[in-house]
PDB file of N, CA and C in Angstrom:
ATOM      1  N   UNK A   1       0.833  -1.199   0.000  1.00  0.00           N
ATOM      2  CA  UNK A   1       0.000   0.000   0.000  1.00  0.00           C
ATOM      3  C   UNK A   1       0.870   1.252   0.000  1.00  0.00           C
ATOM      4  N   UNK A   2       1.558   1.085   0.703  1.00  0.00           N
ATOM      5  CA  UNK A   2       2.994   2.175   0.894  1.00  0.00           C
ATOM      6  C   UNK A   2       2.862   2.707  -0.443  1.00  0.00           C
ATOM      7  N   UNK A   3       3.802   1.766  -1.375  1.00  0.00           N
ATOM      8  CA  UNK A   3       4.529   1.638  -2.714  1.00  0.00           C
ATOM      9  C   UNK A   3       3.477   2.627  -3.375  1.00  0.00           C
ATOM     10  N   UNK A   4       2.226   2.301  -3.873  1.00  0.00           N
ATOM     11  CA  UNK A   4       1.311   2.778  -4.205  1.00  0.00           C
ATOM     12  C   UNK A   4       1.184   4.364  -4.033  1.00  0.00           C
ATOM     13  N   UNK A   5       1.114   4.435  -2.992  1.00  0.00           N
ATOM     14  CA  UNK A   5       1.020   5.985  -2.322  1.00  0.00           C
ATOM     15  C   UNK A   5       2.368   7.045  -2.566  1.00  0.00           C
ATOM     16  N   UNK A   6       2.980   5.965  -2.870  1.00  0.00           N
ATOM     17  CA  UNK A   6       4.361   6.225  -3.244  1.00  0.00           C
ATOM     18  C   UNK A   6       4.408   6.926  -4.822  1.00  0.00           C
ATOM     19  N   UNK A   7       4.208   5.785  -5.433  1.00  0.00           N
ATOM     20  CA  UNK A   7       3.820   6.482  -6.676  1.00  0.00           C
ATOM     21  C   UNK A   7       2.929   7.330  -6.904  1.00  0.00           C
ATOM     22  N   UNK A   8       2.089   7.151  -6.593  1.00  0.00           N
ATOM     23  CA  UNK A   8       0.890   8.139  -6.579  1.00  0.00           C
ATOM     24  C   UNK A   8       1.466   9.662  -6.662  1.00  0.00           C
ATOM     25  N   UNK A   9       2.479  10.102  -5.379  1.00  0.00           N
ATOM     26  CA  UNK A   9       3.059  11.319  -5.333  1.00  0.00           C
ATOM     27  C   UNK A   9       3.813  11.183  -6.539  1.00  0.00           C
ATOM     28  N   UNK A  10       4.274  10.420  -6.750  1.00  0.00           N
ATOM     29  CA  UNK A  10       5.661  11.066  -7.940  1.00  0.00           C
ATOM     30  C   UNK A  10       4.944  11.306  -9.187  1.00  0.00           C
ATOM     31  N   UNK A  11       3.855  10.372  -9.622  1.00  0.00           N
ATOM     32  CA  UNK A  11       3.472  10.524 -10.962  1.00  0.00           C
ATOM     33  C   UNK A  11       2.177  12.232 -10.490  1.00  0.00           C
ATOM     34  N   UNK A  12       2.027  12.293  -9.071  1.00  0.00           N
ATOM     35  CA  UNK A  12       1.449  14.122  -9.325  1.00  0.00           C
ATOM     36  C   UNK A  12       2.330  14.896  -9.559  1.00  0.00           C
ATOM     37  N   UNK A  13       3.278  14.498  -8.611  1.00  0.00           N
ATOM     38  CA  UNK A  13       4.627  15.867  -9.016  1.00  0.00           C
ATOM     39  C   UNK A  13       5.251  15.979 -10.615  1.00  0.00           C
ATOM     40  N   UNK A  14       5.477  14.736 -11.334  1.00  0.00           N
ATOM     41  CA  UNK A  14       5.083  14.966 -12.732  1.00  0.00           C
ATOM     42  C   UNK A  14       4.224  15.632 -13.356  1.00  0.00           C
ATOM     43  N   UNK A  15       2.846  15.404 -12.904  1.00  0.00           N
ATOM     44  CA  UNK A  15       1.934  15.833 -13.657  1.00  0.00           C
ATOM     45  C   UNK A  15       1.755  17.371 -13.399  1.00  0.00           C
ATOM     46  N   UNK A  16       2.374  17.814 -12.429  1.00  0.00           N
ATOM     47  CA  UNK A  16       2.425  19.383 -11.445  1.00  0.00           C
ATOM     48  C   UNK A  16       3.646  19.803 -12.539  1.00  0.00           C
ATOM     49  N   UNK A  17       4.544  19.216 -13.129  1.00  0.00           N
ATOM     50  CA  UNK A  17       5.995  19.664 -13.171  1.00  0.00           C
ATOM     51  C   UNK A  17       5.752  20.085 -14.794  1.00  0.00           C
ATOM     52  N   UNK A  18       4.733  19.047 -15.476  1.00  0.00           N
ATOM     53  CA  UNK A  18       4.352  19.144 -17.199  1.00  0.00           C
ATOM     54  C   UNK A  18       3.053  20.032 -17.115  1.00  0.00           C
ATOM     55  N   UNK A  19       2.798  20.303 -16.424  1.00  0.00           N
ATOM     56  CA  UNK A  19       1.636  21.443 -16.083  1.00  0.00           C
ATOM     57  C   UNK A  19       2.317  22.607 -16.421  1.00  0.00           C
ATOM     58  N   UNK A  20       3.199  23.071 -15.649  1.00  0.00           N
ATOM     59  CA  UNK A  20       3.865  24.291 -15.056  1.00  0.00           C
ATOM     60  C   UNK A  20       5.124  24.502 -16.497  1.00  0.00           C
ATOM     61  N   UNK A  21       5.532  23.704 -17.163  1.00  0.00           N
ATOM     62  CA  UNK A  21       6.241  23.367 -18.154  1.00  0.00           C
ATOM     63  C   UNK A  21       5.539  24.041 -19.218  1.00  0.00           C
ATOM     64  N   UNK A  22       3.878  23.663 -19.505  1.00  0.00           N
ATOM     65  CA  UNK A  22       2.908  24.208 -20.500  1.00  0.00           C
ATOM     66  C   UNK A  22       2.614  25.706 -20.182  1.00  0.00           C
ATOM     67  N   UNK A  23       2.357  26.188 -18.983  1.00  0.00           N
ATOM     68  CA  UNK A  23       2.008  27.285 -18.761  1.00  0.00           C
ATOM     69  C   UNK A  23       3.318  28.419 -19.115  1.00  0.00           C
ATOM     70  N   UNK A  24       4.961  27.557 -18.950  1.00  0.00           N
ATOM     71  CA  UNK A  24       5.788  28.740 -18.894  1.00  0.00           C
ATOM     72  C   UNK A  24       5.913  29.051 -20.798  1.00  0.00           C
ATOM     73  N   UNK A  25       5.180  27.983 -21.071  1.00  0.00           N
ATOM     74  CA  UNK A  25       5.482  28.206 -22.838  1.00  0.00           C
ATOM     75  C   UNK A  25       4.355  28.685 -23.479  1.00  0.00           C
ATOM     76  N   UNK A  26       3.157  28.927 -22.654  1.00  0.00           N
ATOM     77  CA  UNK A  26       2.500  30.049 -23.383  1.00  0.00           C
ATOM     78  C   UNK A  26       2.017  31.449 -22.775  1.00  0.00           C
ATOM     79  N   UNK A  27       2.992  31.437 -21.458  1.00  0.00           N
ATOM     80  CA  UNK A  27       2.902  32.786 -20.810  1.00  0.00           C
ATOM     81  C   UNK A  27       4.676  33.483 -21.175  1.00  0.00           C
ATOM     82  N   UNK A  28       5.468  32.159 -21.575  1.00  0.00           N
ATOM     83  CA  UNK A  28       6.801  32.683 -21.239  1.00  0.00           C
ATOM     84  C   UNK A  28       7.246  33.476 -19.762  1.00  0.00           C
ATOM     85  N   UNK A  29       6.322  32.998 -18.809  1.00  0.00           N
ATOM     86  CA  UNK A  29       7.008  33.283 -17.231  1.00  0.00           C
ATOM     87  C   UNK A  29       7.418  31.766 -16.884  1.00  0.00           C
ATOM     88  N   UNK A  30       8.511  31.751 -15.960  1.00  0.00           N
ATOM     89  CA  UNK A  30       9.245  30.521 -15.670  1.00  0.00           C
ATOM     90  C   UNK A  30       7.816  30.835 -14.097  1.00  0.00           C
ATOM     91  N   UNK A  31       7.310  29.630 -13.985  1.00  0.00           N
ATOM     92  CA  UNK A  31       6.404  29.318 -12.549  1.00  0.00           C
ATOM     93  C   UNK A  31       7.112  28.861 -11.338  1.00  0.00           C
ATOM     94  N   UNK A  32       7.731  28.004 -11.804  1.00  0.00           N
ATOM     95  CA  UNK A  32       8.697  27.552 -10.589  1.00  0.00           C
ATOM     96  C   UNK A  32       9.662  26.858 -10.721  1.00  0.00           C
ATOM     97  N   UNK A  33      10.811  27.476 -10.349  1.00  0.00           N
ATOM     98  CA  UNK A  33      11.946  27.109 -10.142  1.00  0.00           C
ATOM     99  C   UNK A  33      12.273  25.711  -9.277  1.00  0.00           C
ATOM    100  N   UNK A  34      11.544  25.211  -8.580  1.00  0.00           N
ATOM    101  CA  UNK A  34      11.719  23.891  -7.559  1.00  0.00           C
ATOM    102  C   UNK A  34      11.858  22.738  -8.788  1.00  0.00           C
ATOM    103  N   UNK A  35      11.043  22.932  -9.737  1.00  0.00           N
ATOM    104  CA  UNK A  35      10.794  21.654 -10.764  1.00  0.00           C
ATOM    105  C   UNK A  35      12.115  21.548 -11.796  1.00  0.00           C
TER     106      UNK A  35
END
């Protein structure tokens, strides 16, 4: 169950990281620097 929950976070923080990736290429502002 761990494992699971485990992934769970990494494949959001992906999905947070290709989010923020799309937004800096059609605003051209960098969102966040952490990613």
């Amino acid at each position: 169950m761990d494992i699971l929950i485990h992934v769970g976070i990494q494949a959001l923080d992906i999905l947070v990281c290709c989010m923020n990736v799309e937004i800096e290429m059609m605003t051209g502002i960098q969102v966040a620097d952490k990613y």
